[in-house]
PDB file of N, CA and C in Angstrom:
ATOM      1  N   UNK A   1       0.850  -1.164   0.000  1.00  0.00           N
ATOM      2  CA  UNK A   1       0.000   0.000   0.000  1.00  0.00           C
ATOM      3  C   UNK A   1       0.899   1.230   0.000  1.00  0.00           C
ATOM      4  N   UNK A   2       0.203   2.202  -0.156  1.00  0.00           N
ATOM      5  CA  UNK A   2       1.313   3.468  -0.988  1.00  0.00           C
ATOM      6  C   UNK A   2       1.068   4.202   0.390  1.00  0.00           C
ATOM      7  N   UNK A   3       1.938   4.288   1.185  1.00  0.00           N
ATOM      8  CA  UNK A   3       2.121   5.451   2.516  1.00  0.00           C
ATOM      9  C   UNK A   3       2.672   6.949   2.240  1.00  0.00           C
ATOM     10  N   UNK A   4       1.826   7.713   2.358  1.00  0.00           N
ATOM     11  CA  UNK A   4       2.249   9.430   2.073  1.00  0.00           C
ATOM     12  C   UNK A   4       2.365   9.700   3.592  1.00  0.00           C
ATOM     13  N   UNK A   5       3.417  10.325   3.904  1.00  0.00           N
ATOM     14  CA  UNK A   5       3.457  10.671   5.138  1.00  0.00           C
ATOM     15  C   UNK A   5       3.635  12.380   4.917  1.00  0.00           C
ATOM     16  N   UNK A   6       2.547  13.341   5.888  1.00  0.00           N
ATOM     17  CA  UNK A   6       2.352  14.600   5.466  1.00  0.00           C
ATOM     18  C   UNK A   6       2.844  15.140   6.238  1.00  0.00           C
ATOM     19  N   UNK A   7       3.233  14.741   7.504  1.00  0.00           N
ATOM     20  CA  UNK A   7       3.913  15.686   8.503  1.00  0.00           C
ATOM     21  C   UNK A   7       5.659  15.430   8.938  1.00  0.00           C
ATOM     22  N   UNK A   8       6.338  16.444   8.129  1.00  0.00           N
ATOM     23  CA  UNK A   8       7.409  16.620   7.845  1.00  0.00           C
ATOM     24  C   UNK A   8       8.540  15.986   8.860  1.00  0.00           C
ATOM     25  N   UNK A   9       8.214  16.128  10.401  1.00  0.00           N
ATOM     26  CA  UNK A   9       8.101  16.032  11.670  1.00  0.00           C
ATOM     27  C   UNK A   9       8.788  14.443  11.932  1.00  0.00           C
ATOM     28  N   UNK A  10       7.542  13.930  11.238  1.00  0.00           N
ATOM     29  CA  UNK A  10       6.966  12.410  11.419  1.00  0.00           C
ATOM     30  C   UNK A  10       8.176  11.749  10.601  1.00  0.00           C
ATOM     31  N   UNK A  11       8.545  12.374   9.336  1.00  0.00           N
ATOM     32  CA  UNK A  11       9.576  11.948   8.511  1.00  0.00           C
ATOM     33  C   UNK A  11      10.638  12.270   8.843  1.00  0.00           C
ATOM     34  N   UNK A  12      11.515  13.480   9.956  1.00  0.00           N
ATOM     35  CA  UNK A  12      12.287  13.045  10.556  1.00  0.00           C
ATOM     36  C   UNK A  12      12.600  11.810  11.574  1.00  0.00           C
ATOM     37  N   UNK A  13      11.317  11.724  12.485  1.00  0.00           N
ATOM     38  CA  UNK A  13      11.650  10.752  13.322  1.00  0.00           C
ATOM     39  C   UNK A  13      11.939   9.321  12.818  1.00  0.00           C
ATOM     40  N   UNK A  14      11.056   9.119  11.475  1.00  0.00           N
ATOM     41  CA  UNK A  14      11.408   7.447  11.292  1.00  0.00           C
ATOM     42  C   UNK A  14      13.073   7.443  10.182  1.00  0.00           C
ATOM     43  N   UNK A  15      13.376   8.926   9.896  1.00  0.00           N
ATOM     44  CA  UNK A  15      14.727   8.670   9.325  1.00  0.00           C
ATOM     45  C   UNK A  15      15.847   8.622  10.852  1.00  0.00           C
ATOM     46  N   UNK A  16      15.204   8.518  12.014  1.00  0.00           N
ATOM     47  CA  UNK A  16      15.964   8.728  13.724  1.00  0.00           C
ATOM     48  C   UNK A  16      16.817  10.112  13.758  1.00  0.00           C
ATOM     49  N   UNK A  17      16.344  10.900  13.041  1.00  0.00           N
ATOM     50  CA  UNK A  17      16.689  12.159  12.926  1.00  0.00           C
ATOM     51  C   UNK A  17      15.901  13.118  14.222  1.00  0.00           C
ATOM     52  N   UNK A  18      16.650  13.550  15.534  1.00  0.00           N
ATOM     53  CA  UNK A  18      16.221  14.250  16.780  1.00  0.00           C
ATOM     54  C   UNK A  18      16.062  15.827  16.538  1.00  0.00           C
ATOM     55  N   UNK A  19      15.003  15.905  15.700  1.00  0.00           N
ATOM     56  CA  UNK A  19      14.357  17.172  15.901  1.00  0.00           C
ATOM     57  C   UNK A  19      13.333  17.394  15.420  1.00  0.00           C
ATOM     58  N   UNK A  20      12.647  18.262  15.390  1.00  0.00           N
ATOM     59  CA  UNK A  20      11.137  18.703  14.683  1.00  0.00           C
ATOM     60  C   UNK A  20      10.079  18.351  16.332  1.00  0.00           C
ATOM     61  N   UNK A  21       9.026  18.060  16.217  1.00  0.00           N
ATOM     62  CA  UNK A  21       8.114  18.382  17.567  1.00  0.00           C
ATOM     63  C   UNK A  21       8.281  16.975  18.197  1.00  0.00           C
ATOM     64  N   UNK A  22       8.787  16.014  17.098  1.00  0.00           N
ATOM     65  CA  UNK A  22       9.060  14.179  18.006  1.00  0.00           C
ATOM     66  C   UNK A  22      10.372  14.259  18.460  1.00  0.00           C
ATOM     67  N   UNK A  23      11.146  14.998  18.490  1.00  0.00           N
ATOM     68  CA  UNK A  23      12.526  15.132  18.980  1.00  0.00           C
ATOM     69  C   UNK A  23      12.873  14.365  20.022  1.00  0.00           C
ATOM     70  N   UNK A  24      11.772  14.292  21.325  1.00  0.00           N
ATOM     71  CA  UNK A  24      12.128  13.571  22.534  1.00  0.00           C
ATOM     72  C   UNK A  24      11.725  12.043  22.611  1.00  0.00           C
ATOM     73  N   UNK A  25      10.577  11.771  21.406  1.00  0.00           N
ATOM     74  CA  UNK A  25      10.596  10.290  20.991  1.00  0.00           C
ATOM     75  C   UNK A  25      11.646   9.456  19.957  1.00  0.00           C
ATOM     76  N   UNK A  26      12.701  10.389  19.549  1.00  0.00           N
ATOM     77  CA  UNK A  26      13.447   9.967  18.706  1.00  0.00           C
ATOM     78  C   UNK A  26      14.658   9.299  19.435  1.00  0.00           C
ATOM     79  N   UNK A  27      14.536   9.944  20.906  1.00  0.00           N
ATOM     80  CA  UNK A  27      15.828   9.148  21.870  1.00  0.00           C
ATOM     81  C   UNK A  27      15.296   8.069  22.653  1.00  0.00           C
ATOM     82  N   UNK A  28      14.171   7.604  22.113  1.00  0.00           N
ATOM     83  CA  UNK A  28      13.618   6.100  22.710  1.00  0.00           C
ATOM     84  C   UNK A  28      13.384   5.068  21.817  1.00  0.00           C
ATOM     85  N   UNK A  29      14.864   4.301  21.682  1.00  0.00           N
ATOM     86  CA  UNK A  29      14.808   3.440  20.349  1.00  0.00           C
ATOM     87  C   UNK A  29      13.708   2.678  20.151  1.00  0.00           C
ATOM     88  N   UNK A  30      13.385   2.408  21.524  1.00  0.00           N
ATOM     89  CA  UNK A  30      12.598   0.911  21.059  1.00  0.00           C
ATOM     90  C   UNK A  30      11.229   1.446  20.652  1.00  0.00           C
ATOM     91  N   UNK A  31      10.567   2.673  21.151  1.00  0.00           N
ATOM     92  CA  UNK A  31       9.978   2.927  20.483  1.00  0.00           C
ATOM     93  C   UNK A  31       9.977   3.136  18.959  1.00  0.00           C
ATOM     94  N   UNK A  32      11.036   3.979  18.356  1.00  0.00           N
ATOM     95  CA  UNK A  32      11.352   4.228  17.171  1.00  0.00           C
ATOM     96  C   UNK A  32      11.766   2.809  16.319  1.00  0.00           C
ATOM     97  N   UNK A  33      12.005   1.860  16.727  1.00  0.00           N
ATOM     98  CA  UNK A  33      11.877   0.351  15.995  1.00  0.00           C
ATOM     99  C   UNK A  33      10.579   0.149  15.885  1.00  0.00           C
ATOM    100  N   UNK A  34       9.307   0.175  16.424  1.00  0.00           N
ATOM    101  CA  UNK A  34       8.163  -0.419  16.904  1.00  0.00           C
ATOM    102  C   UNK A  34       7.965   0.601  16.023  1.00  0.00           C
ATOM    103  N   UNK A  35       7.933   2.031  15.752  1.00  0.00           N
ATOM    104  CA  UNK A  35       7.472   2.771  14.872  1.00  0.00           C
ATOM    105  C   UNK A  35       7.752   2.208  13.259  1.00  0.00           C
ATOM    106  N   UNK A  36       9.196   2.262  12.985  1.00  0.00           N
ATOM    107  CA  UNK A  36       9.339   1.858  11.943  1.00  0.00           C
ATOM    108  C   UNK A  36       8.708   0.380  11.734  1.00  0.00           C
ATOM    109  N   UNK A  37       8.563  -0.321  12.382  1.00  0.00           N
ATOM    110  CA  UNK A  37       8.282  -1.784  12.455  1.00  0.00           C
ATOM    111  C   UNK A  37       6.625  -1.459  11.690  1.00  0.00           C
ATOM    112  N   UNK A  38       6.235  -0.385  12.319  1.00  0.00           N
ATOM    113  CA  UNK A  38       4.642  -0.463  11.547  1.00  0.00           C
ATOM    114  C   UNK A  38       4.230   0.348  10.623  1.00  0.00           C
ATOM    115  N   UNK A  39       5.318   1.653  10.425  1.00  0.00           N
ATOM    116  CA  UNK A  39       5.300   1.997   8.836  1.00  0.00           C
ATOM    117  C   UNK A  39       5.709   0.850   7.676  1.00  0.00           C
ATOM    118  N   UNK A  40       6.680  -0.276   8.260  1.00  0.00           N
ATOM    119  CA  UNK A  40       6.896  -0.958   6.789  1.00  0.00           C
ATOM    120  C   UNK A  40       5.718  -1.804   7.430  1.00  0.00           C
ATOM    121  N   UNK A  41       4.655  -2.433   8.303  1.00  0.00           N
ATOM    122  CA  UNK A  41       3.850  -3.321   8.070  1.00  0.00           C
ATOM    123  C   UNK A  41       2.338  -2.513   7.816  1.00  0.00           C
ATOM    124  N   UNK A  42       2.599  -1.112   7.435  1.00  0.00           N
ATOM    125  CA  UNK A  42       1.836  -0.245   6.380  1.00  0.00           C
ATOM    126  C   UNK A  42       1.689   0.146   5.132  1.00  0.00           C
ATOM    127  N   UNK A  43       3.100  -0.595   4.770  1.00  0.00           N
ATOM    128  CA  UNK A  43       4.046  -0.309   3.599  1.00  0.00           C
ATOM    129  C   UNK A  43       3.764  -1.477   3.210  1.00  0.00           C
ATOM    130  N   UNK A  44       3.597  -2.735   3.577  1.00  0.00           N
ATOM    131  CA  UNK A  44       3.096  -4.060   3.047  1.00  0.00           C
ATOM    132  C   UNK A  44       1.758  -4.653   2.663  1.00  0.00           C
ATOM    133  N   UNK A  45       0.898  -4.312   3.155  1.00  0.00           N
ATOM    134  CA  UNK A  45      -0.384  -4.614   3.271  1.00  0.00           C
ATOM    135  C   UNK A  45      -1.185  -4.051   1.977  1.00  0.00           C
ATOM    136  N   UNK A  46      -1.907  -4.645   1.448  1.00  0.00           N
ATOM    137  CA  UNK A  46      -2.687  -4.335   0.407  1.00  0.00           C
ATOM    138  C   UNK A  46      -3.471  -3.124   0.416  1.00  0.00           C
ATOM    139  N   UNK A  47      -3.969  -3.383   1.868  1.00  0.00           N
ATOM    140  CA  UNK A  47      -5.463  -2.107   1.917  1.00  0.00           C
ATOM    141  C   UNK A  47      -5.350  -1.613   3.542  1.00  0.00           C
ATOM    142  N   UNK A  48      -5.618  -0.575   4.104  1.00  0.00           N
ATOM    143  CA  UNK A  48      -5.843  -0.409   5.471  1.00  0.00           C
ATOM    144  C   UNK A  48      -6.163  -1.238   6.086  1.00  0.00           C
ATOM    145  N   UNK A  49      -7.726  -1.818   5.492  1.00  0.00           N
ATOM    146  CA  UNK A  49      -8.559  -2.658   6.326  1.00  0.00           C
ATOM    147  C   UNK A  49      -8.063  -4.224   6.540  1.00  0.00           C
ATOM    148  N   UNK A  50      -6.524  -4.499   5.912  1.00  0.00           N
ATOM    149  CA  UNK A  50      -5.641  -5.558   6.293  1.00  0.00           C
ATOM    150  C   UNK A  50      -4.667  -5.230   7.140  1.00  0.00           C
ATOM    151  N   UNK A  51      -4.479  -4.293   8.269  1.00  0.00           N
ATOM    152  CA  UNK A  51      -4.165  -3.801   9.381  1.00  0.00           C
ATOM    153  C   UNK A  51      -4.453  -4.451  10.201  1.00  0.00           C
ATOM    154  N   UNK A  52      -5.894  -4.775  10.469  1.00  0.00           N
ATOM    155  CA  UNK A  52      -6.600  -5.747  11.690  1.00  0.00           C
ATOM    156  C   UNK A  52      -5.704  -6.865  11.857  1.00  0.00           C
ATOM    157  N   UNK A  53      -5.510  -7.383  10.690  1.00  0.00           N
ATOM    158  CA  UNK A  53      -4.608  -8.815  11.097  1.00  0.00           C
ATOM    159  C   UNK A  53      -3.618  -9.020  11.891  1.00  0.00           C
ATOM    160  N   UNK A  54      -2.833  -7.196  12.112  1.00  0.00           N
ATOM    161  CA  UNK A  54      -1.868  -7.462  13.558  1.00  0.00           C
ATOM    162  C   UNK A  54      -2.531  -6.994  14.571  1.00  0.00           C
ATOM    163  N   UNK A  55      -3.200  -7.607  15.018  1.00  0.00           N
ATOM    164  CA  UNK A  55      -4.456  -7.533  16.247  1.00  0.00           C
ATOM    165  C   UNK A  55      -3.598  -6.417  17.350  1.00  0.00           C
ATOM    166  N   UNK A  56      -2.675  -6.232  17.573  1.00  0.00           N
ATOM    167  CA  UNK A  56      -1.222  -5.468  18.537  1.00  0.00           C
ATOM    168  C   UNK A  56      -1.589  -4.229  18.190  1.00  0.00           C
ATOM    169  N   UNK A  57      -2.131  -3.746  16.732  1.00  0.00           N
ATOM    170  CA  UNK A  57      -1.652  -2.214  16.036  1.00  0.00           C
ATOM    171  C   UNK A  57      -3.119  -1.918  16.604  1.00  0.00           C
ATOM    172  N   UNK A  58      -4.244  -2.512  17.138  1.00  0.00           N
ATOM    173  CA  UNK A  58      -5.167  -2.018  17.108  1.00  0.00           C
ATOM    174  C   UNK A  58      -6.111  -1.166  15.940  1.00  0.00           C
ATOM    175  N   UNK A  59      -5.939  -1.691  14.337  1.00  0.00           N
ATOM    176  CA  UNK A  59      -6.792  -0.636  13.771  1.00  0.00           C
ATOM    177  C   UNK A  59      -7.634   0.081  13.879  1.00  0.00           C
ATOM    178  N   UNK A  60      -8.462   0.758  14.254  1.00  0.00           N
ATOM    179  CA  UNK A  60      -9.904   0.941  14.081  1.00  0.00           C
ATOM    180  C   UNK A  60      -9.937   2.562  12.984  1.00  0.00           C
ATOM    181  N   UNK A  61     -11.488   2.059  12.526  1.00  0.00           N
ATOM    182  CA  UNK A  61     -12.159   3.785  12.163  1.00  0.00           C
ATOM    183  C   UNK A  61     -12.456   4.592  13.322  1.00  0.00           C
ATOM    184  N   UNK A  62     -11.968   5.997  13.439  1.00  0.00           N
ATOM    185  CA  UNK A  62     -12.551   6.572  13.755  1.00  0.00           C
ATOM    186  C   UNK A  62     -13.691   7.313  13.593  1.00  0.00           C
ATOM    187  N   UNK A  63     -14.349   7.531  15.030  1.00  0.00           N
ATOM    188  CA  UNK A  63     -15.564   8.570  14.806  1.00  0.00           C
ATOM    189  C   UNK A  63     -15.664  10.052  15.528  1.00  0.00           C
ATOM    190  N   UNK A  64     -16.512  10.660  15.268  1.00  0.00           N
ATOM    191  CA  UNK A  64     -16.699  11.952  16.005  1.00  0.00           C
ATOM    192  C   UNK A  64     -15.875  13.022  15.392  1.00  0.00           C
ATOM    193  N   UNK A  65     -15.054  13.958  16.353  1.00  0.00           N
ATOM    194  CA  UNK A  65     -14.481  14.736  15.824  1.00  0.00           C
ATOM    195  C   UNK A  65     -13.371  14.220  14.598  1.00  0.00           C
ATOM    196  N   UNK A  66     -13.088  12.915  14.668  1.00  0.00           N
ATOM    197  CA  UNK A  66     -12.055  12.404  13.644  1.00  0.00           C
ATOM    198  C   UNK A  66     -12.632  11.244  12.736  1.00  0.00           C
ATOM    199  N   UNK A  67     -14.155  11.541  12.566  1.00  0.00           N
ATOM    200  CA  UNK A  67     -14.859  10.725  11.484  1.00  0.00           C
ATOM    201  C   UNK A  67     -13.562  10.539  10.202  1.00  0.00           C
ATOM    202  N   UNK A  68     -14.294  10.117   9.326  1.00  0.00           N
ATOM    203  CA  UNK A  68     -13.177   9.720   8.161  1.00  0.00           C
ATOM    204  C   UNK A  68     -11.649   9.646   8.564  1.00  0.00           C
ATOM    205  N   UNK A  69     -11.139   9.425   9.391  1.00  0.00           N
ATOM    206  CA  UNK A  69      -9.806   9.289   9.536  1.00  0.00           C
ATOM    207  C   UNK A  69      -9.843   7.580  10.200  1.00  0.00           C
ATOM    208  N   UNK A  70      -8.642   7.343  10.415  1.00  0.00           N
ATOM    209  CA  UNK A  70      -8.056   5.859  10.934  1.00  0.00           C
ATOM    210  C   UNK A  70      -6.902   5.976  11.917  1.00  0.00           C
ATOM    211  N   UNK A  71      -6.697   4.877  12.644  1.00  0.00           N
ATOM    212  CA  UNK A  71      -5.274   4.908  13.458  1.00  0.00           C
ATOM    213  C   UNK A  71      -5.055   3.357  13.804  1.00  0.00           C
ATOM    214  N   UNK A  72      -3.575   3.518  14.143  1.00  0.00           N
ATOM    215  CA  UNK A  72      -2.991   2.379  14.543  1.00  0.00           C
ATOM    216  C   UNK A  72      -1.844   2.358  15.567  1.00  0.00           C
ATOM    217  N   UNK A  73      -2.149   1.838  16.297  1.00  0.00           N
ATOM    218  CA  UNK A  73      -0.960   2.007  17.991  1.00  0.00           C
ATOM    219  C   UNK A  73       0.024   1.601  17.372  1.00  0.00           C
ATOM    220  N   UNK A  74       1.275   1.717  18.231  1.00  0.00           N
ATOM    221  CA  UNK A  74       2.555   2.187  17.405  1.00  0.00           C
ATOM    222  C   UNK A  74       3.247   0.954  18.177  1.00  0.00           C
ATOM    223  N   UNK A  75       2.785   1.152  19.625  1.00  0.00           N
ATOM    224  CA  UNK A  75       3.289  -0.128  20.462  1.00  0.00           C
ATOM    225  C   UNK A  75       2.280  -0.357  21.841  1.00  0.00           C
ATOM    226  N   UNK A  76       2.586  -1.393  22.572  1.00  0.00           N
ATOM    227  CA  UNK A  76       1.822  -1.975  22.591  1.00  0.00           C
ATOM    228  C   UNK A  76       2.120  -1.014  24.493  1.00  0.00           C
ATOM    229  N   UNK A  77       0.987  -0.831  25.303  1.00  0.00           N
ATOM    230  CA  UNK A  77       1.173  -0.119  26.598  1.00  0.00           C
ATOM    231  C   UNK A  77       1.378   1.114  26.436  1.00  0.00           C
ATOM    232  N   UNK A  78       1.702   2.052  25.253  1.00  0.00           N
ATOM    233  CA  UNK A  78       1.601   3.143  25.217  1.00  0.00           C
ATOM    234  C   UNK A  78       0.195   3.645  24.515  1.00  0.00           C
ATOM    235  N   UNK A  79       0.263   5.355  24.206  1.00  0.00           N
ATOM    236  CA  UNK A  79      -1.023   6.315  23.737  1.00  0.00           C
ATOM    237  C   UNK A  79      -0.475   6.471  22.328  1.00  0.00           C
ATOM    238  N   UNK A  80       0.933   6.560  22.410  1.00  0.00           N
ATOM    239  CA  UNK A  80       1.011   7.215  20.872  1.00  0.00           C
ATOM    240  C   UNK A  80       0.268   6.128  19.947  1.00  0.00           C
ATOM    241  N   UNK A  81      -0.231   6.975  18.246  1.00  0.00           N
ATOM    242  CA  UNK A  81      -0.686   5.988  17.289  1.00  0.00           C
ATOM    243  C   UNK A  81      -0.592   6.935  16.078  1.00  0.00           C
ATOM    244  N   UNK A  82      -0.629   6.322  14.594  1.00  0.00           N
ATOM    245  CA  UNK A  82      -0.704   6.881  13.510  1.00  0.00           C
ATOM    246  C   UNK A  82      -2.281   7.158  13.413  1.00  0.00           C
ATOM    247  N   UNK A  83      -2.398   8.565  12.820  1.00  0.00           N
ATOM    248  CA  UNK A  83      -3.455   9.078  12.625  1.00  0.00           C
ATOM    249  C   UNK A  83      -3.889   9.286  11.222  1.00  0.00           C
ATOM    250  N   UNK A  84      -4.300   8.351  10.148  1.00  0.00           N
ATOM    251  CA  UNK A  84      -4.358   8.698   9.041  1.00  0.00           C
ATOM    252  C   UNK A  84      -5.789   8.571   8.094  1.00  0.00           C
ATOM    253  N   UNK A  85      -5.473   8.767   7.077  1.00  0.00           N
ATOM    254  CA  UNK A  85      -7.121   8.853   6.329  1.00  0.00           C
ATOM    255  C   UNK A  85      -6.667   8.037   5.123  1.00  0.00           C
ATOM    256  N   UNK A  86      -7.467   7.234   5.024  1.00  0.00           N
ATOM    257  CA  UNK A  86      -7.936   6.212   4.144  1.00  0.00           C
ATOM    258  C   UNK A  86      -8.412   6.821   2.386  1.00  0.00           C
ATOM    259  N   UNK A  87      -7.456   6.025   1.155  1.00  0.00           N
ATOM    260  CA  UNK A  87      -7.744   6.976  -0.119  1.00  0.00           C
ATOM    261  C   UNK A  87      -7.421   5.474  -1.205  1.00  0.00           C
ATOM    262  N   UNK A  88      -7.964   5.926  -2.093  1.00  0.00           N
ATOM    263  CA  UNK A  88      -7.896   4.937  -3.264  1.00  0.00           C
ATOM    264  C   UNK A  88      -5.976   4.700  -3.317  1.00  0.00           C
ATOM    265  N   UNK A  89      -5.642   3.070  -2.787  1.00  0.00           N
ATOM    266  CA  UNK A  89      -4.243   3.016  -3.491  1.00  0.00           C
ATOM    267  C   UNK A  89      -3.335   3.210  -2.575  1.00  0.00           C
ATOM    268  N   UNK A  90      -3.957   3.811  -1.127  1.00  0.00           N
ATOM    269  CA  UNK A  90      -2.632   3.981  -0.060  1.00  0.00           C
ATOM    270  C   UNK A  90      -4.182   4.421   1.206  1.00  0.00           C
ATOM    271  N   UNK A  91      -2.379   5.311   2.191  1.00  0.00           N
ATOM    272  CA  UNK A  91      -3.059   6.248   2.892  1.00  0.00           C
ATOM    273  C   UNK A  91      -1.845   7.517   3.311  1.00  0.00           C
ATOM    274  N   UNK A  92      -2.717   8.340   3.734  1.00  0.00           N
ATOM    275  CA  UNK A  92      -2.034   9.443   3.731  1.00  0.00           C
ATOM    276  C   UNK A  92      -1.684   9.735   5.545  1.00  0.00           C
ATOM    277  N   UNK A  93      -0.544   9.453   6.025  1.00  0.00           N
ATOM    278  CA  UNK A  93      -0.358   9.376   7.535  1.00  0.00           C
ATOM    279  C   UNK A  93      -0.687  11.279   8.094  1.00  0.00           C
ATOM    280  N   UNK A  94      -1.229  11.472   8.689  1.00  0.00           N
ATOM    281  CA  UNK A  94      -1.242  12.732   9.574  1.00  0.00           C
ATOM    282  C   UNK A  94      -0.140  13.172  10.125  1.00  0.00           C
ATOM    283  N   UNK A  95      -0.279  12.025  11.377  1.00  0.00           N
ATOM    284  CA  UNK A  95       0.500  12.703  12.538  1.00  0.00           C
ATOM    285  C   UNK A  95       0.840  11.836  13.496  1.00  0.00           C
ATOM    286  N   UNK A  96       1.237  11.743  14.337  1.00  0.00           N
ATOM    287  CA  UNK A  96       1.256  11.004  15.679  1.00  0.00           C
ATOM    288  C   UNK A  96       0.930  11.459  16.894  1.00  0.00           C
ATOM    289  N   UNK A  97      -0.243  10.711  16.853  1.00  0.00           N
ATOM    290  CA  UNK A  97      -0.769  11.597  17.945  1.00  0.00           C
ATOM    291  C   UNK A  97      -0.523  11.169  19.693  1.00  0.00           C
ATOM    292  N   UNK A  98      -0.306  12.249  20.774  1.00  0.00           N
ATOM    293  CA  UNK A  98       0.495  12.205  21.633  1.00  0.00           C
ATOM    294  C   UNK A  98      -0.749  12.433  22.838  1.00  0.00           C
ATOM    295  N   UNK A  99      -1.626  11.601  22.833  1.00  0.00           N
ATOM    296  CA  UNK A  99      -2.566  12.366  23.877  1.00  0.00           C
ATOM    297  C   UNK A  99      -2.427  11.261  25.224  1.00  0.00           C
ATOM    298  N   UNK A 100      -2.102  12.039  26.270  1.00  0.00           N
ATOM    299  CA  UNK A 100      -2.043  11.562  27.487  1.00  0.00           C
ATOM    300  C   UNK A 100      -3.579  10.043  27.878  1.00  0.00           C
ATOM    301  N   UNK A 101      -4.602  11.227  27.521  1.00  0.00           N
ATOM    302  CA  UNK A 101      -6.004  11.065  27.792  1.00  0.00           C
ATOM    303  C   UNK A 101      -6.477   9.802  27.388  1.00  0.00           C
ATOM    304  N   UNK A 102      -5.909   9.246  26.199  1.00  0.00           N
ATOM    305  CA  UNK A 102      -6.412   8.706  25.245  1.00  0.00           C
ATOM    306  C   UNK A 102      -6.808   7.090  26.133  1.00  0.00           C
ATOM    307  N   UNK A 103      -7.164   6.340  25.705  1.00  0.00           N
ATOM    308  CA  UNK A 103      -7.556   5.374  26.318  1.00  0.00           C
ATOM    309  C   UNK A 103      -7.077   3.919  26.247  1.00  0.00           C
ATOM    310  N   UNK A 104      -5.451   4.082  26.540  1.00  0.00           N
ATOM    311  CA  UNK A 104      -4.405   3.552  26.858  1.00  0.00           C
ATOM    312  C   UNK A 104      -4.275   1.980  25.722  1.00  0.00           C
ATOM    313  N   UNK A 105      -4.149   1.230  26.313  1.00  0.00           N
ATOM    314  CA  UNK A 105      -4.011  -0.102  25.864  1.00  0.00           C
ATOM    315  C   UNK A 105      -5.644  -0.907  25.935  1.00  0.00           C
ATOM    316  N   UNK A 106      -6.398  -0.353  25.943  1.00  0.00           N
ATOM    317  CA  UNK A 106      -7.815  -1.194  25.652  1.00  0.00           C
ATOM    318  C   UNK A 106      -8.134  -1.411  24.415  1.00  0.00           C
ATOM    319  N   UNK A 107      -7.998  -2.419  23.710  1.00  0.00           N
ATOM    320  CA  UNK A 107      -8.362  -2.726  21.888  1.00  0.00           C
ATOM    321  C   UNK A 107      -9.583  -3.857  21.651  1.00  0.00           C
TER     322      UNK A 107
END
């Protein structure tokens, strides 16, 4: 599947490049393996909706304020996740989103 990644940010961190707003996730390898680990198993997959199959990434659609968009946990006990929207032929990654709030490891 064709991955556009739009936030410039996001494309430093998975080149392990320490700066832009992920700067302080870029000095936590194992996160940044587990990251890259699921851009290329984003980079493999036919369609979004063959995401589910690593039951770990948690796919789901979102709803509400982030109707039409998608995400996928990055690792497994943390909040961070890819935030992206679903398009003929790929998807287009957002962001990574960093919310304390979010509702941890429940999938």
């Amino acid at each position: 599947m064709n991955v556009i990644i739009e936030d410039k940010d996001l494309e430093y961190l998975l080149e392990g490049k320490q700066k832009g707003k992920y700067k302080k996730l870029a000095k936590d390898g194992k996160f940044l393996q587990k990251l890259i680990d699921t851009y290329d198993k984003m980079s493999y997959v036919g369609r979004a909706v063959d995401l589910a199959q690593f039951s770990y990434m948690c796919y789901e659609k979102l709803v509400g304020n982030r109707s039409g968009q998608s995400s996928v946990r990055i690792m497994n006990g943390r909040v961070e996740r890819l935030i992206f929207t679903e398009h003929e032929g790929g998807v287009t990654i957002k962001l990574i989103e960093l919310n304390q709030n979010h509702y941890g490891n429940k999938c």
